[in-house]
Protein backbone atom coordinates (compact mmCIF):
# COMPACT_ATOMS: atom_id res chain seq x y z
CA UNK A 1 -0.57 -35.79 14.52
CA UNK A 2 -2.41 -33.02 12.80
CA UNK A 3 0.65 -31.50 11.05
CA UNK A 4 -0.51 -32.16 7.92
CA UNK A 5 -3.77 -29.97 8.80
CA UNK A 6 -1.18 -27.29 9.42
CA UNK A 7 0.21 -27.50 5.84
CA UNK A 8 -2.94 -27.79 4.25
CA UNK A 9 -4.65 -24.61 5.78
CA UNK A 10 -1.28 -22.89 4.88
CA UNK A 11 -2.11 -23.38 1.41
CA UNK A 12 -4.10 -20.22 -0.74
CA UNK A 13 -6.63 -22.36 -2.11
CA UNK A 14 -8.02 -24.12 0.75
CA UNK A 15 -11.85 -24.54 0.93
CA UNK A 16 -12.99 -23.36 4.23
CA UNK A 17 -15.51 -25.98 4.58
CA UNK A 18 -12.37 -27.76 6.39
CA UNK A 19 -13.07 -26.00 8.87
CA UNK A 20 -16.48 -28.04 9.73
CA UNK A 21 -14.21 -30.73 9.36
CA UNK A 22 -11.79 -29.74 12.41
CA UNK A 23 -14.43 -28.79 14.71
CA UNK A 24 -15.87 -32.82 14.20
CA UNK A 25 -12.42 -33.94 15.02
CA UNK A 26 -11.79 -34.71 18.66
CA UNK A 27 -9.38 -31.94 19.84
CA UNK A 28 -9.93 -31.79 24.27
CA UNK A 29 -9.41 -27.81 23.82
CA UNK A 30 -12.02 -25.43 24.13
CA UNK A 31 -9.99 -22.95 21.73
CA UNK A 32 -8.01 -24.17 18.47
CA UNK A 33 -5.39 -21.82 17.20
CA UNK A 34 -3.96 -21.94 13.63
CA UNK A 35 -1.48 -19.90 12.37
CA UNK A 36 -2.53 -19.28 8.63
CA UNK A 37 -0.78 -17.51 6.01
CA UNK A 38 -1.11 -16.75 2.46
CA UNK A 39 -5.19 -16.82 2.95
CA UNK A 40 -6.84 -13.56 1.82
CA UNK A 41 -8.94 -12.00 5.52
CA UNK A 42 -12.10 -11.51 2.61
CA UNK A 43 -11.62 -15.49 2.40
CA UNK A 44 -12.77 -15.84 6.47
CA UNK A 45 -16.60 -14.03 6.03
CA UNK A 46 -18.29 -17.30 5.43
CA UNK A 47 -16.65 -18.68 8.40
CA UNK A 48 -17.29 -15.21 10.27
CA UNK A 49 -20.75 -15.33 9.58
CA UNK A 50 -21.36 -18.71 10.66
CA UNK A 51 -23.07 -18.67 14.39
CA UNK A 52 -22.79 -22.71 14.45
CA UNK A 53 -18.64 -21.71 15.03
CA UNK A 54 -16.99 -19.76 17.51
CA UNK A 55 -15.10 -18.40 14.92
CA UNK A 56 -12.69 -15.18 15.51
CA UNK A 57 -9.52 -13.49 13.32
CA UNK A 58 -6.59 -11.67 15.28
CA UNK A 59 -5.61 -10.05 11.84
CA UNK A 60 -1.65 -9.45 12.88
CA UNK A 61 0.22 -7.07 10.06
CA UNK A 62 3.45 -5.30 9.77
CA UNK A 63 5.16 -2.31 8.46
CA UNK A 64 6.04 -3.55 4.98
CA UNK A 65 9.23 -2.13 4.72
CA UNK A 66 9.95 -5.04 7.88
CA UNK A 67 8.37 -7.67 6.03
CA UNK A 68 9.85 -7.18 2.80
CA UNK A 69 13.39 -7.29 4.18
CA UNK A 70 12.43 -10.49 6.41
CA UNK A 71 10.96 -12.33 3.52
CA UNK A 72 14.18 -11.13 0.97
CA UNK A 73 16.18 -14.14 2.55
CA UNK A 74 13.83 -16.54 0.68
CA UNK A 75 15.10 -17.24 -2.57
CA UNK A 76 11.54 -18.50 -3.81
CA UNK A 77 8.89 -16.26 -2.85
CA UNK A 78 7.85 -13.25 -4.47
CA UNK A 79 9.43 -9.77 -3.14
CA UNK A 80 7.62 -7.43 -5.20
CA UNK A 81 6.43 -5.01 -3.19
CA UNK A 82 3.79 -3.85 -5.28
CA UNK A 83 2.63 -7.75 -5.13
CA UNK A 84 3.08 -7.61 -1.66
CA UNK A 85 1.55 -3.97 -0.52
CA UNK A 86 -1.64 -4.67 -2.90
CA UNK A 87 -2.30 -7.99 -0.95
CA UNK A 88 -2.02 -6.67 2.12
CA UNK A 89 -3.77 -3.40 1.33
CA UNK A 90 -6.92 -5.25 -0.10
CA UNK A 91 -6.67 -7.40 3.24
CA UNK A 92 -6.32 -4.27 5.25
CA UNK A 93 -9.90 -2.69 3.39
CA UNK A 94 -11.65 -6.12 4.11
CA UNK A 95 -10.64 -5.85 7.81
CA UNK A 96 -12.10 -2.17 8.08
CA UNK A 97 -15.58 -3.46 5.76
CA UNK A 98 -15.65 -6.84 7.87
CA UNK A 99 -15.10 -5.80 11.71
CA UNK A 100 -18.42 -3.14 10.91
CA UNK A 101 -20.15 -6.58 11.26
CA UNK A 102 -18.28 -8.77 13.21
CA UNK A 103 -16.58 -6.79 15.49
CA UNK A 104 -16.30 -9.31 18.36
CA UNK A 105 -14.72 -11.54 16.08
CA UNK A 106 -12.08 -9.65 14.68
CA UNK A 107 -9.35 -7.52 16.24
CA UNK A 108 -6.39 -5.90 14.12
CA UNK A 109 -2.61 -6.16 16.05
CA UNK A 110 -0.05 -4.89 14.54
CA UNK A 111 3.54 -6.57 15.10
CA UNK A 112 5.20 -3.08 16.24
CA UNK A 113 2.65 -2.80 19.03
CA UNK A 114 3.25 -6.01 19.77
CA UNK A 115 7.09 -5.87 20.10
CA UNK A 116 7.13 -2.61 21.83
CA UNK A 117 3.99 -3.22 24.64
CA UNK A 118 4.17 -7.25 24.55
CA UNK A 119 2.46 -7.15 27.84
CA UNK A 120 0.08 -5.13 26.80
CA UNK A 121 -1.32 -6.65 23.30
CA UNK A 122 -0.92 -10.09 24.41
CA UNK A 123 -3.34 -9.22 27.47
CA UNK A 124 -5.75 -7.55 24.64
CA UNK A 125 -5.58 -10.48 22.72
CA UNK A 126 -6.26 -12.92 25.79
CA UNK A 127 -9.03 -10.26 26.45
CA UNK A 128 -10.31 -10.53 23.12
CA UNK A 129 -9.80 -14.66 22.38
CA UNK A 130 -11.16 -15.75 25.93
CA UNK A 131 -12.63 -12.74 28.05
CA UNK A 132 -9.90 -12.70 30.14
CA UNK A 133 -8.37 -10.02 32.27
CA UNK A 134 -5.72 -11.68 34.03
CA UNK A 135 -3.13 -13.80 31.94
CA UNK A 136 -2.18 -17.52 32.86
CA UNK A 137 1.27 -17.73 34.60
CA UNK A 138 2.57 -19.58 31.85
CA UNK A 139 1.95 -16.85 29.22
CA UNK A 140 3.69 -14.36 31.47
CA UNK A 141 6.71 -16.94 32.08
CA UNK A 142 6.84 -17.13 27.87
CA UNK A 143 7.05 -13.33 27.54
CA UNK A 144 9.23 -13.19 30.27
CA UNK A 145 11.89 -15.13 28.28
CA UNK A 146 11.11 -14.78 24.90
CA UNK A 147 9.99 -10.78 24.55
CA UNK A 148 12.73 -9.04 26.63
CA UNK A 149 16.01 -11.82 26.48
CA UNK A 150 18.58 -12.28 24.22
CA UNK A 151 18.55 -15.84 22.56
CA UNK A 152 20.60 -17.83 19.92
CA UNK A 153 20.21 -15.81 16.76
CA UNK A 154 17.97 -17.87 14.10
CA UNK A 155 15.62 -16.61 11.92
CA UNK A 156 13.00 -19.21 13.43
CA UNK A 157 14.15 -18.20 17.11
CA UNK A 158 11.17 -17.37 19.67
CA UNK A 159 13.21 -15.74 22.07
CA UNK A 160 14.28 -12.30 20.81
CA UNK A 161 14.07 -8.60 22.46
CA UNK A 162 11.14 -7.65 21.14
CA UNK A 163 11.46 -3.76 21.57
CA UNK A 164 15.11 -4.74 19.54
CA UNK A 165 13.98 -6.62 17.29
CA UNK A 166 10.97 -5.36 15.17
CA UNK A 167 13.19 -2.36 14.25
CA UNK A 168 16.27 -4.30 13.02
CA UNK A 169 14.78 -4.25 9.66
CA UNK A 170 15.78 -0.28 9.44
CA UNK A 171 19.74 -1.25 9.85
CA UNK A 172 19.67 -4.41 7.00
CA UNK A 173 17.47 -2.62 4.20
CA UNK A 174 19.30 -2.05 1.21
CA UNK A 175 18.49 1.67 -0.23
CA UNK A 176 17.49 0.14 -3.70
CA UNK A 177 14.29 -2.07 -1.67
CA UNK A 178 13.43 1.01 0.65
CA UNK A 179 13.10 3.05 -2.38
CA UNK A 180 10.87 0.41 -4.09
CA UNK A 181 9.19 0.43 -1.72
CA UNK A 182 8.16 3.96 -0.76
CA UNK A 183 7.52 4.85 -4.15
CA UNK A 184 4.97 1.52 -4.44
CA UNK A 185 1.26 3.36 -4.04
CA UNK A 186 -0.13 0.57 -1.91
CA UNK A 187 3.02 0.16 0.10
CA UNK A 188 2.98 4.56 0.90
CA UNK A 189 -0.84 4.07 1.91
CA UNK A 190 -0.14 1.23 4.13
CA UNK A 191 2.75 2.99 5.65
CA UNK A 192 0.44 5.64 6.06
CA UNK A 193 -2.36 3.80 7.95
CA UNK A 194 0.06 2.23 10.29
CA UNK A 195 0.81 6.10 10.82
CA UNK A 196 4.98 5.49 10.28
């Protein structure tokens, strides 16, 4: 059970050198995917530069005006969205600085492309990940039902109408966060880059 792997790589101060660590575990996969969060992209160079890994970033963002009214339902984190533009801002630069190096290791997907085209990035991102043109039959039975079908509403649900879905954050925003928001610097150039 490597769930606890899972929590630990979740956490902001992890030392990469884990990384190593994985790779000398015995895992019968040829690719290992983690899901991380909270880690700053600037934090993956040493592992980008390493040529003894077959190390690559899918660097997935979204408008922040989505994820600030996602995240609002958690009474614990922090909602600022100058806290939370300026992160993802100073990630955003290190992408555009870091794939000038690497740039078969890094590839920037942004969640509206993804819910709009799911076809479409997830076959980029296969491309990318394994230099693959045609996708495996079970990743087109997943985003058959869980991109374009209506499931039981959860916030942790995986089967959602995508093309629905990653706009639903324009009909629950409360006027007092959009406005926050918009007039946040970082948040206004992000929102610009995206080109919203």
């Amino acid at each position: 059970d490597l769930s606890w792997m899972e929590e630990w790589l979740a956490d902001s101060s992890i030392d990469f050198k884990v990384i190593h660590l994985i790779n000398q575990l015995y895992i019968p996969f040829r690719v290992r995917l983690m899901k991380v969060i909270r880690a700053d992209l600037s934090w993956m160079e040493e592992l980008l530069a390493d040529s003894s890994i077959d190390f690559k970033v899918i660097h997935l963002i979204r408008d922040p005006r989505a994820s600030l009214v996602s995240i609002n339902r958690f009474k614990s984190w922090d909602k600022s969205p100058e806290h939370r533009c300026s992160k993802l801002l100073t990630d955003m630069c290190a992408y555009d600085r870091l794939v000038k190096t690497y740039p078969h290791k890094l590839m920037r997907v942004t969640l509206e492309d993804l819910s709009l085209d799911p076809w479409y990035a997830t076959h980029i991102m296969f491309k990318f990940l394994f230099d693959q043109e045609e996708l495996p039959e079970r990743t087109k039975l997943f985003l058959k039902t869980h991109m374009s079908t209506t499931g039981h509403k959860t916030s942790m649900n995986t089967v959602r109408d995508s093309k629905r879905e990653y706009e639903a954050w324009r009909y629950k925003i409360k006027s007092r966060l959009l406005s926050d928001i918009q007039n946040e610097p970082a948040c206004r150039e992000i929102i610009n880059k995206m080109g919203h």
